[in-house]
N, C-alpha and C. Protein backbone atom coordinates (compact mmCIF):
# COMPACT_ATOMS: atom_id res chain seq x y z
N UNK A 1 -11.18 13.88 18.06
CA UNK A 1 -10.01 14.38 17.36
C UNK A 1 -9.62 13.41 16.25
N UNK A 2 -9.53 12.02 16.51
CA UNK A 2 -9.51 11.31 15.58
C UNK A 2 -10.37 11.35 14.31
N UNK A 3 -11.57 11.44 14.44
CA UNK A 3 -12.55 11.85 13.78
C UNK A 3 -11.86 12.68 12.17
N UNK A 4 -11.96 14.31 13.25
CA UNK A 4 -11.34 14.86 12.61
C UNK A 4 -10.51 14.90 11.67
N UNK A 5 -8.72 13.78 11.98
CA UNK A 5 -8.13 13.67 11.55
C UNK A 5 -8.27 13.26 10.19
N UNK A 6 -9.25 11.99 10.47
CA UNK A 6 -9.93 10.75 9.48
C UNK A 6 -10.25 11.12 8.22
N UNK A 7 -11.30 12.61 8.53
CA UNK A 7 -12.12 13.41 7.77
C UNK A 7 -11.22 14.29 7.11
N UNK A 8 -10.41 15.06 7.40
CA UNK A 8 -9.21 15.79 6.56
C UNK A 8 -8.64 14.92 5.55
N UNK A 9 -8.22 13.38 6.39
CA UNK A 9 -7.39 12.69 5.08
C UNK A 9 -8.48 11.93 4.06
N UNK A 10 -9.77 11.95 4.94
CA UNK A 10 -10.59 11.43 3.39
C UNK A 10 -10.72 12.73 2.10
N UNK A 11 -10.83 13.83 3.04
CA UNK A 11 -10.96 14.69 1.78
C UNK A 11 -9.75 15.09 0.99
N UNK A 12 -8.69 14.71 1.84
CA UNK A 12 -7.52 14.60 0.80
C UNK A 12 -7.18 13.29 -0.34
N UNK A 13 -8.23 12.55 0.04
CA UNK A 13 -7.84 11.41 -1.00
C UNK A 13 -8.46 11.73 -1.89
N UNK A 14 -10.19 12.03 -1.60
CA UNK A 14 -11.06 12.65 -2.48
C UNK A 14 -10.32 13.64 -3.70
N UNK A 15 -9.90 14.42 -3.01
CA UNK A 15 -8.90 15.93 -4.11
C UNK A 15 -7.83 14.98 -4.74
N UNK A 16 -7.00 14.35 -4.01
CA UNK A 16 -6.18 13.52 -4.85
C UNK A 16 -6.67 12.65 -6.24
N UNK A 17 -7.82 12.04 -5.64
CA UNK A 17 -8.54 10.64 -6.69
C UNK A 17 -9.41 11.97 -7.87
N UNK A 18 -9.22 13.33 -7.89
CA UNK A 18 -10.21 14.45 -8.66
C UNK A 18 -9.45 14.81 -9.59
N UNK A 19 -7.91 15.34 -8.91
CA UNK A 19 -7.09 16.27 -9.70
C UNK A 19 -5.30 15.97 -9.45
N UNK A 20 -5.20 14.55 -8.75
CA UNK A 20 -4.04 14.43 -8.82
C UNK A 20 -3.12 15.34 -7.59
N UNK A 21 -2.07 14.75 -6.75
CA UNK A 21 -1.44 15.73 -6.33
C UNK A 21 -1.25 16.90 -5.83
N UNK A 22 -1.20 17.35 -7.20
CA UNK A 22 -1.50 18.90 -6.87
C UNK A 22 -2.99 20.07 -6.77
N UNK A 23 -3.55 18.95 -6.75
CA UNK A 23 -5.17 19.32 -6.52
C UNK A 23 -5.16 19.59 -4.91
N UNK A 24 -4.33 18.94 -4.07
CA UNK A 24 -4.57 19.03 -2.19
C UNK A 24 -3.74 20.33 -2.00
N UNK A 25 -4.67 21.05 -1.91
CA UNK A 25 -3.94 22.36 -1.21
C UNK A 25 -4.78 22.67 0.09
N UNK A 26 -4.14 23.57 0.94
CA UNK A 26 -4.49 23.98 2.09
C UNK A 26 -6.06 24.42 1.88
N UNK A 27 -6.20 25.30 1.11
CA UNK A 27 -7.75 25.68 0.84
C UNK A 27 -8.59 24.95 0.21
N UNK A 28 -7.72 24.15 -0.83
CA UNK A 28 -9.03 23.12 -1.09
C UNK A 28 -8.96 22.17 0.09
N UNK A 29 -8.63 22.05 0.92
CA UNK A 29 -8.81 20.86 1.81
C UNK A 29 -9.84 21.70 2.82
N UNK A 30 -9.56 22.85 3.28
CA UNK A 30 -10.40 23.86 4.16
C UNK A 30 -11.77 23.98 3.50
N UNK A 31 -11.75 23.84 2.08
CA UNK A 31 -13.28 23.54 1.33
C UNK A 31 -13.60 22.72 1.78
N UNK A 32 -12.94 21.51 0.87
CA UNK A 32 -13.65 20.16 1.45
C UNK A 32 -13.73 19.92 2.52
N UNK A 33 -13.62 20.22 3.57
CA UNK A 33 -13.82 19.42 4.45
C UNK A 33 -14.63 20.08 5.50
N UNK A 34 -14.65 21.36 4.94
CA UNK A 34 -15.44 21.87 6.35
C UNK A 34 -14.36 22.82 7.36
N UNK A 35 -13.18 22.64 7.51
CA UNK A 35 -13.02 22.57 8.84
C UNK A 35 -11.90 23.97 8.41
N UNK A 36 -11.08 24.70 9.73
CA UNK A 36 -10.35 25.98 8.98
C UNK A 36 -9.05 25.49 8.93
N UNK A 37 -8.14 26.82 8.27
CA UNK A 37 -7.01 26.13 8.20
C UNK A 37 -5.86 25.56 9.41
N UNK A 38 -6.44 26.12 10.39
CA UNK A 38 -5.79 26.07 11.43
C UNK A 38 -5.83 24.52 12.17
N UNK A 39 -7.33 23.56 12.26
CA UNK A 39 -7.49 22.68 12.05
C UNK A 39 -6.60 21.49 11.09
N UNK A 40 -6.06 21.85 10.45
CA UNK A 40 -5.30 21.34 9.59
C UNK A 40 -3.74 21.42 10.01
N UNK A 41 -3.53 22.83 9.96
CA UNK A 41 -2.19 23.06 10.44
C UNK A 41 -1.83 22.34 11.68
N UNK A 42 -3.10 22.49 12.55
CA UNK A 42 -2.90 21.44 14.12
C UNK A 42 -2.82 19.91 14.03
N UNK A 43 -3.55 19.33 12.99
CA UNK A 43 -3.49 18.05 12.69
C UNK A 43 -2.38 17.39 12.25
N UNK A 44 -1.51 18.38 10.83
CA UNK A 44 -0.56 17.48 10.20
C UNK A 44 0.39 18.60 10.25
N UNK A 45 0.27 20.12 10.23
CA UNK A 45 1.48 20.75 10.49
C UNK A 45 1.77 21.34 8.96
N UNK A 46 1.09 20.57 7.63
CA UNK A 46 1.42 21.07 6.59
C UNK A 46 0.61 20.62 5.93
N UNK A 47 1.06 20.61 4.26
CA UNK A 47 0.43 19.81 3.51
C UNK A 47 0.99 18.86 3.18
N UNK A 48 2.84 18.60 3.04
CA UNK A 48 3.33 17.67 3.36
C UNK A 48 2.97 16.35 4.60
N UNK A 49 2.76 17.22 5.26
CA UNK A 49 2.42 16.17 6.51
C UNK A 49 1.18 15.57 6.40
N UNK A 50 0.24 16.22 5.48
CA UNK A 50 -1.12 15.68 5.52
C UNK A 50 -0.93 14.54 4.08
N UNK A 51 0.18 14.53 3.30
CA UNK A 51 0.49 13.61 2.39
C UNK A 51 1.12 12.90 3.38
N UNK A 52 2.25 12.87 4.42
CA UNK A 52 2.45 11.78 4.70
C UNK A 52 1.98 10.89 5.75
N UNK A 53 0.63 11.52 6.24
CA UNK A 53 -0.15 11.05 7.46
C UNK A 53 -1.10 9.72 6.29
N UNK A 54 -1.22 10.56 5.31
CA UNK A 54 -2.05 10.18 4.04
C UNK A 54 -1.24 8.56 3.94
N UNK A 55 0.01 8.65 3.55
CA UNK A 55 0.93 7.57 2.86
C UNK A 55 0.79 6.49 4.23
N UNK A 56 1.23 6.73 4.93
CA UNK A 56 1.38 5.97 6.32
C UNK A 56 -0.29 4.91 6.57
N UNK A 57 -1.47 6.16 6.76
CA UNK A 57 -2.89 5.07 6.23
C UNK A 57 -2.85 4.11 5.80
N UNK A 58 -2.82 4.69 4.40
CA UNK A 58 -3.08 3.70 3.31
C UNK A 58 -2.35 2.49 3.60
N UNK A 59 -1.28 2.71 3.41
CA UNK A 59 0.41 1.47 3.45
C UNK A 59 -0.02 0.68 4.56
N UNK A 60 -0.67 0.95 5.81
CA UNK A 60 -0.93 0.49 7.11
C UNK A 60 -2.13 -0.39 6.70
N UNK A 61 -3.19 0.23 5.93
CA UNK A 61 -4.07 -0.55 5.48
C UNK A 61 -3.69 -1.37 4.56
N UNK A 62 -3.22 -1.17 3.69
CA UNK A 62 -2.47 -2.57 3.23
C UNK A 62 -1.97 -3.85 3.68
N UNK A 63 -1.31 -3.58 4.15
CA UNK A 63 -0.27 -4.39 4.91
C UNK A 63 -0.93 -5.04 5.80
N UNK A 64 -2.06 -4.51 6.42
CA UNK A 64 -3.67 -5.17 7.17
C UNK A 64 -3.90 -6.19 6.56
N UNK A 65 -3.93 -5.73 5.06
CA UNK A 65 -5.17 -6.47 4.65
C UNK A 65 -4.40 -8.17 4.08
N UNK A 66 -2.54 -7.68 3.81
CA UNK A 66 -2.37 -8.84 3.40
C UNK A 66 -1.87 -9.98 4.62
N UNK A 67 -1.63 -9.48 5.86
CA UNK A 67 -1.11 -10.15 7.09
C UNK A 67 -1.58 -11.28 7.62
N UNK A 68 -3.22 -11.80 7.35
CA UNK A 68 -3.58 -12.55 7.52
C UNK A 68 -3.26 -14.03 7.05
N UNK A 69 -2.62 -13.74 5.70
CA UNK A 69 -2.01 -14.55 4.94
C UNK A 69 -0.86 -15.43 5.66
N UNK A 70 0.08 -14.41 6.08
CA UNK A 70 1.03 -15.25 6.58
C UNK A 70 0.85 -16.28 8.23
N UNK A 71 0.57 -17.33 7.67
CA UNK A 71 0.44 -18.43 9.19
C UNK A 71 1.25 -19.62 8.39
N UNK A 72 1.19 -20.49 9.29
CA UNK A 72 1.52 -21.79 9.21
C UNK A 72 1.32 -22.55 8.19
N UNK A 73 0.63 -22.53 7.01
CA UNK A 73 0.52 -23.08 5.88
C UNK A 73 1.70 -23.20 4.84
N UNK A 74 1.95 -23.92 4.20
CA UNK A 74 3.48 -24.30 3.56
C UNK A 74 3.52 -22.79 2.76
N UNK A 75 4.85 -22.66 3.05
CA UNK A 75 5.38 -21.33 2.55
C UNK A 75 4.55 -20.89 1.78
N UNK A 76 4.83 -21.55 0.13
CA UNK A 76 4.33 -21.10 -1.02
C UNK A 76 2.29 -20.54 -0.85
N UNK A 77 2.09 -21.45 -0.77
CA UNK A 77 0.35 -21.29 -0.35
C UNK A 77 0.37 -20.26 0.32
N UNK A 78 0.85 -19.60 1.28
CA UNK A 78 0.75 -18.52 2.04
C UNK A 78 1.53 -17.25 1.36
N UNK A 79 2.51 -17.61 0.34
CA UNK A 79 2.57 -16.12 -0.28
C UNK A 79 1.52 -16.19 -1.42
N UNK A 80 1.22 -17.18 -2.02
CA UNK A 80 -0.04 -16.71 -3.12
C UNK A 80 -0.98 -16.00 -2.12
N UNK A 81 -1.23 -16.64 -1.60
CA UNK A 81 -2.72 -15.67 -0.43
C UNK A 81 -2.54 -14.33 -0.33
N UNK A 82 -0.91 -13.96 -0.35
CA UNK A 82 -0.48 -12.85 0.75
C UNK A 82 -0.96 -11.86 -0.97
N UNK A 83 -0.17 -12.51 -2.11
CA UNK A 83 -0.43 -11.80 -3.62
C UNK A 83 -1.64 -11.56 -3.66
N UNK A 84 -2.58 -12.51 -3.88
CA UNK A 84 -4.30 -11.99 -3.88
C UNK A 84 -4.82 -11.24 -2.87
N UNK A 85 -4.15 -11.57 -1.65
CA UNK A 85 -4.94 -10.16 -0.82
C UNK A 85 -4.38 -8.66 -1.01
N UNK A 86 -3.24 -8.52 -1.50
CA UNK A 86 -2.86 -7.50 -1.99
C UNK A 86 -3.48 -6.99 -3.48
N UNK A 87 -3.68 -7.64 -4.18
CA UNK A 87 -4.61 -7.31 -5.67
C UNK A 87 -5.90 -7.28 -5.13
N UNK A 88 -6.65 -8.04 -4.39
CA UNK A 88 -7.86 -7.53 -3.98
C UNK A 88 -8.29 -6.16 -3.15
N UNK A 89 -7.05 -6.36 -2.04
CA UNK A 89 -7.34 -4.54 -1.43
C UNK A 89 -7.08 -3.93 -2.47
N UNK A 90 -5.99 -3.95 -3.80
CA UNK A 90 -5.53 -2.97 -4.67
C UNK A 90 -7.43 -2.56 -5.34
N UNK A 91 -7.84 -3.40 -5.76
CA UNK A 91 -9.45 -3.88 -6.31
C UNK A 91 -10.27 -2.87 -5.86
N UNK A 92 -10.06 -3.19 -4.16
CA UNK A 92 -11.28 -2.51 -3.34
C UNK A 92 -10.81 -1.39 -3.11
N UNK A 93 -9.70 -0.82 -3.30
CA UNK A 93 -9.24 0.31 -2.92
C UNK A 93 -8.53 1.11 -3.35
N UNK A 94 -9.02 1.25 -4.89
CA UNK A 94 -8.19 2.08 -6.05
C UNK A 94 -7.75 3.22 -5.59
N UNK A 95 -8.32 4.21 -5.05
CA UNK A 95 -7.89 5.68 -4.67
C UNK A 95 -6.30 5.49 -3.70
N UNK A 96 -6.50 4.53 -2.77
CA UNK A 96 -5.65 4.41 -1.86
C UNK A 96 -4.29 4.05 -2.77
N UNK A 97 -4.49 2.73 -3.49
CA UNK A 97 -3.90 2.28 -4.26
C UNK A 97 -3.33 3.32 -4.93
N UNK A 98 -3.80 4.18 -5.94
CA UNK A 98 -3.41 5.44 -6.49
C UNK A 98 -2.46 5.82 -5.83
N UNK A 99 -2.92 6.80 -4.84
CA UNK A 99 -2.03 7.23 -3.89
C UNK A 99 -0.50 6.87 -3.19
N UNK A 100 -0.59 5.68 -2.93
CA UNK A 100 0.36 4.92 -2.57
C UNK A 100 1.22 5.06 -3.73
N UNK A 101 1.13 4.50 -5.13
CA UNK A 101 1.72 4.73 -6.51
C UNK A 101 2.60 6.16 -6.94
N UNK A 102 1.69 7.07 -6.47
CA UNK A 102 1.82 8.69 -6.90
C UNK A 102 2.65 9.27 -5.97
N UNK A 103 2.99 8.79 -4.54
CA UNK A 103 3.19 9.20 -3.39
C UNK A 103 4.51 8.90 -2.99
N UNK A 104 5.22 7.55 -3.32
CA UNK A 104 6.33 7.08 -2.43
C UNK A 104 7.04 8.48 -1.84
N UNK A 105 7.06 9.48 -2.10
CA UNK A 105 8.68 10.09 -1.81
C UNK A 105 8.10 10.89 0.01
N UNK A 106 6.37 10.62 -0.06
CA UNK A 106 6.00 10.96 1.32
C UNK A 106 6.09 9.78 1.92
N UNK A 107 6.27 8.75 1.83
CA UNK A 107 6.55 8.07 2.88
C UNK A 107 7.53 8.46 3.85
N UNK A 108 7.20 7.68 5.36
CA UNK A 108 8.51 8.25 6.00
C UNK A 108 9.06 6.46 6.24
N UNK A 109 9.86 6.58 5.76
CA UNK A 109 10.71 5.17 5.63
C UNK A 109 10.71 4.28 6.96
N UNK A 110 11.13 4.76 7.64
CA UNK A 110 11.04 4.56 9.60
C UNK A 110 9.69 3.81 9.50
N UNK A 111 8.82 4.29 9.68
CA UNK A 111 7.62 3.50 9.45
C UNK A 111 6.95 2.89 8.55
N UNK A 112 7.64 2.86 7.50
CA UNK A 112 6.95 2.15 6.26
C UNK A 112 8.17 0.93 6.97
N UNK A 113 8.86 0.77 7.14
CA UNK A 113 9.96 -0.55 7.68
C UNK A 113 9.38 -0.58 9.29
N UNK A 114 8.81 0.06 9.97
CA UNK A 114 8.30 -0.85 10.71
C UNK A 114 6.93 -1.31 10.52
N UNK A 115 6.12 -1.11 9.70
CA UNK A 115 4.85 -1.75 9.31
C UNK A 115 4.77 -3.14 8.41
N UNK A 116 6.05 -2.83 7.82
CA UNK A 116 6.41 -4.29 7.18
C UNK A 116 7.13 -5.44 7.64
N UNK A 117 7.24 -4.76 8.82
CA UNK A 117 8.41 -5.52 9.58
C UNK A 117 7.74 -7.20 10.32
N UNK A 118 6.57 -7.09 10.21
CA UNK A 118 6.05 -8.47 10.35
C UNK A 118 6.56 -9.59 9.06
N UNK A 119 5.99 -8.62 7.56
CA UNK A 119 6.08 -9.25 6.74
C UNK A 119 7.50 -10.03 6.55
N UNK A 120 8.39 -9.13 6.61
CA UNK A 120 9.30 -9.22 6.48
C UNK A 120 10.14 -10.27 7.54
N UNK A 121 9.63 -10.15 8.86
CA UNK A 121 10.02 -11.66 9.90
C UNK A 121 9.28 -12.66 9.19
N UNK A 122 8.12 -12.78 8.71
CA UNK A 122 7.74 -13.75 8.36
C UNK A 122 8.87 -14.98 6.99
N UNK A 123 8.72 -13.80 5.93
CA UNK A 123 9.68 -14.34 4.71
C UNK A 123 10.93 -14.55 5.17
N UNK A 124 11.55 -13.79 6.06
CA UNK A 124 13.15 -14.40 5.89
C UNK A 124 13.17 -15.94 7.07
N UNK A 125 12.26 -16.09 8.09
CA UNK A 125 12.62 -17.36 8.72
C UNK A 125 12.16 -18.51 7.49
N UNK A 126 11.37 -18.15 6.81
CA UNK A 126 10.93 -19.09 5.76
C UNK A 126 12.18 -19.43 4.63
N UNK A 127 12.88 -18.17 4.34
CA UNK A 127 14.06 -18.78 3.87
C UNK A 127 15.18 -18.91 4.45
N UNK A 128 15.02 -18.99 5.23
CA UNK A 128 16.07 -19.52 6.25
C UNK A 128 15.78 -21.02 6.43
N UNK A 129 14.54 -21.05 6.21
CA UNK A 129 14.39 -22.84 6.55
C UNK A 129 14.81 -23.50 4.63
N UNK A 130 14.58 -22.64 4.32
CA UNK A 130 15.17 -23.14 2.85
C UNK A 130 13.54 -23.20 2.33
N UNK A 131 12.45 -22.99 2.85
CA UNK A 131 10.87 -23.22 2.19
C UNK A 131 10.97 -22.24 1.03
N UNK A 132 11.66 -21.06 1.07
CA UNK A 132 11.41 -20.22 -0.37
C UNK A 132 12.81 -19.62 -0.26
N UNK A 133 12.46 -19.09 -1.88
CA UNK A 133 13.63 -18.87 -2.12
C UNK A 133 14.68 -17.50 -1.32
N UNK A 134 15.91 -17.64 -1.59
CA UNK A 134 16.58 -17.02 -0.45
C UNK A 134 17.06 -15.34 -1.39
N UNK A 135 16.12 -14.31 -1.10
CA UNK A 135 16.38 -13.00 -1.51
C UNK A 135 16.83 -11.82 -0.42
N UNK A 136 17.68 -10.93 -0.93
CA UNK A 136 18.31 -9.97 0.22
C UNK A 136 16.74 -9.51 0.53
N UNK A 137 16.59 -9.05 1.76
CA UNK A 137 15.22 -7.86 1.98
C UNK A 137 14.76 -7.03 1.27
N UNK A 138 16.20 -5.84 0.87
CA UNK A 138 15.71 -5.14 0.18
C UNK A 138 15.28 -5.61 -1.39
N UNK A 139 15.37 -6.75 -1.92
CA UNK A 139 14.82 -7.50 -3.07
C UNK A 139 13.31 -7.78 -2.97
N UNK A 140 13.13 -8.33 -1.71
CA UNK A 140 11.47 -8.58 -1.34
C UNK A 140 10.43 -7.81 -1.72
N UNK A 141 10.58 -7.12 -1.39
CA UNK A 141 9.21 -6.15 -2.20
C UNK A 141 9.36 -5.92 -3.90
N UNK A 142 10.45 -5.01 -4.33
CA UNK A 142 10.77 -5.27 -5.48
C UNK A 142 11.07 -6.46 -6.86
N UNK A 143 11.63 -7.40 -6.57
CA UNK A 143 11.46 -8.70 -6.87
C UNK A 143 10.49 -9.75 -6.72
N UNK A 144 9.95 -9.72 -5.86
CA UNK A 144 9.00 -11.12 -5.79
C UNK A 144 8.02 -10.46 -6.30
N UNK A 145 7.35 -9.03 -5.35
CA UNK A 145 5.87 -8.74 -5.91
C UNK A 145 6.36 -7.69 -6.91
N UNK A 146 7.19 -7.85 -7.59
CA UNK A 146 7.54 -7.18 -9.17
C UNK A 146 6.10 -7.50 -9.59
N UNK A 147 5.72 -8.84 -10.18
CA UNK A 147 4.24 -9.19 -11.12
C UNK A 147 3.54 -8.27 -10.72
N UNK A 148 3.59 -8.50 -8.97
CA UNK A 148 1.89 -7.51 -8.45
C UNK A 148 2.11 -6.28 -8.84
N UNK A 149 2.81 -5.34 -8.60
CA UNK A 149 3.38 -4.25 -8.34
C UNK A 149 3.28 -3.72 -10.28
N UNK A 150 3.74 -4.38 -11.15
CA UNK A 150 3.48 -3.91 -12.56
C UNK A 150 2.04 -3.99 -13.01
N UNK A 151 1.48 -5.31 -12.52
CA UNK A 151 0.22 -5.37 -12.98
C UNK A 151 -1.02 -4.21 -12.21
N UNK A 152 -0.63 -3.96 -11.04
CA UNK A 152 -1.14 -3.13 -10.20
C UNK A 152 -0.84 -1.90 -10.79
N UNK A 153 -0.12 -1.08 -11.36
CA UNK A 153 0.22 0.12 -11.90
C UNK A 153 -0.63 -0.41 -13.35
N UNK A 154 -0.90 -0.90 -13.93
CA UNK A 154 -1.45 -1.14 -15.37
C UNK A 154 -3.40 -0.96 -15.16
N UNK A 155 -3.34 -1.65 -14.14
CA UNK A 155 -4.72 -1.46 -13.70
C UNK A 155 -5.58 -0.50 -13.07
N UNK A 156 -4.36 0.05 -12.43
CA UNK A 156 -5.16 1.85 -12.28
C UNK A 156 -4.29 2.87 -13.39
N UNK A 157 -4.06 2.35 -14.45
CA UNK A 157 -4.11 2.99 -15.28
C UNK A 157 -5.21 3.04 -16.24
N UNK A 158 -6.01 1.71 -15.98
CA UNK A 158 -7.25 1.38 -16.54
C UNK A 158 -6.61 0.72 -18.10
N UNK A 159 -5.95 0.03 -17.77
CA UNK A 159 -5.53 -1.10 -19.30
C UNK A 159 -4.72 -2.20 -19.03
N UNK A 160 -5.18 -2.59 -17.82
CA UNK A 160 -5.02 -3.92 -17.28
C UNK A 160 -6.33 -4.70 -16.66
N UNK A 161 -6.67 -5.91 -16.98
CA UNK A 161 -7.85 -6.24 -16.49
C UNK A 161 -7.45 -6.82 -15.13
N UNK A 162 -6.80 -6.49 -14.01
CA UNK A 162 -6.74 -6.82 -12.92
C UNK A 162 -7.24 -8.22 -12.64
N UNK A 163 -8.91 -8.63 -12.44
CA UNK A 163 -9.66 -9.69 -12.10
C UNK A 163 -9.67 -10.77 -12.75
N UNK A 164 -9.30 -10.63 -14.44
CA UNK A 164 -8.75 -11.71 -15.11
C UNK A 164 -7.91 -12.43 -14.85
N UNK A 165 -6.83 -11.85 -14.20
CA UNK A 165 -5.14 -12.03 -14.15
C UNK A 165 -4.68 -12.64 -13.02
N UNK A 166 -5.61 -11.65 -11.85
CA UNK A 166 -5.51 -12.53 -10.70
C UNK A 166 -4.44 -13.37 -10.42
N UNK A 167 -5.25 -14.75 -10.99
CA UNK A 167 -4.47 -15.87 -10.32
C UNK A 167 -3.04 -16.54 -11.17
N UNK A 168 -2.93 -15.68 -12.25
CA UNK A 168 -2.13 -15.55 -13.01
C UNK A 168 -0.72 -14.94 -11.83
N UNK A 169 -0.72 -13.90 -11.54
CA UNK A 169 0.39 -12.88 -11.21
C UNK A 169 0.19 -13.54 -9.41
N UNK A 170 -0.06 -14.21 -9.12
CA UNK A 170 -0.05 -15.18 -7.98
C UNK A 170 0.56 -15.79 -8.16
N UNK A 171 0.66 -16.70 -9.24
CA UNK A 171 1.51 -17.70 -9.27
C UNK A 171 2.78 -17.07 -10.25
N UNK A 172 2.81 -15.97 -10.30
CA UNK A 172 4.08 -15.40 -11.10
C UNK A 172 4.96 -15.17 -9.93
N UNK A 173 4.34 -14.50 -8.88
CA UNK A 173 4.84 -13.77 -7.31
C UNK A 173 5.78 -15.55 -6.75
N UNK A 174 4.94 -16.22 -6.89
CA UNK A 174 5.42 -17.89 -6.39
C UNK A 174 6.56 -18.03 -7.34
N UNK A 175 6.88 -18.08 -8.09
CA UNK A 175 7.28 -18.63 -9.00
C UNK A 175 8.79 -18.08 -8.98
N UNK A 176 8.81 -16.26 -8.73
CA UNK A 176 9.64 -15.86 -8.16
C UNK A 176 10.27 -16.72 -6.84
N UNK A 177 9.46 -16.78 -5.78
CA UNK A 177 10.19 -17.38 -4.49
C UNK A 177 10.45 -18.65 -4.50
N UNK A 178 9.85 -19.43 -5.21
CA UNK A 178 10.32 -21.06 -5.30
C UNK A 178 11.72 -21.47 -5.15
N UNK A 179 11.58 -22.36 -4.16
CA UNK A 179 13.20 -22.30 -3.63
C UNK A 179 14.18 -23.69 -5.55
């Protein structure tokens, strides 16, 4: 069943990364993928739901990929890490990336705040110890990874050189939190 599931939302990224949005419809997804509509309807219940089973993925994979980052290493060093592993999944994973960009309003908030909710224990005991700088929560994403987050929209627009910049918008993300 999982399988299944997997395979519906790849072919919805597929239609997404083709035609945008409004390219995922019930029947083109019943094309792509093989499977009927009912299959679908049982899986996500809609096409909404198959955008926000979609949003939830991706964001989950994200948030994977930058978590490793945060350990014991002096604050700062561990949010540059946390910036480059986020521009690198952005790298390896343009479609997703896309998506995520094109998508916010499917998120379901509830779980986009509990998937971050590591990140987010992590940064505030750090400013709490005074190691970085001291921002409300809801500033954290918006403020610090502002750099990532603009340069990341420029680059899947295809007029940003992402891999150049790198270590540039790393130390922009720092530069923000520096206590």
């Amino acid at each position: 069943m999982a399988d299944r599931r997997q395979s519906l939302l790849d072919a919805a990224l597929r239609l997404v990364e083709e035609g945008g949005l409004d390219a995922v419809t019930i029947a083109a997804l019943t094309e792509r993928s093989g499977m009927s509509n009912g299959s679908i309807y049982h899986h996500f219940g809609s096409r909404a739901g198959v955008f926000a089973q979609l949003y939830a993925d991706s964001y989950g994979r994200c948030v994977a990929a930058m978590t490793p980052a945060l350990d014991n290493r002096p604050a700062l060093a561990a949010v540059r890490d946390l910036a480059l592993r986020y521009l690198d999944w952005v790298t390896a994973n343009p479609s997703r990336a896309r998506f995520l960009y094109a998508a916010p309003d499917h998120a379901d908030p509830a779980a986009k705040q509990a998937e971050f909710a590591p990140v987010l224990t992590w940064f505030l005991a750090r400013m709490e110890t005074g190691e970085l700088r001291t921002v409300p929560p809801w500033a954290l994403e918006p403020v610090a990874m502002g750099p990532a987050h603009e340069s990341v929209r420029r680059f899947l627009l295809g007029v940003f050189d992402l891999a150049a910049a790198r270590d540039l918008v790393a130390d922009a993300v720092c530069a923000v939190l520096r206590p």
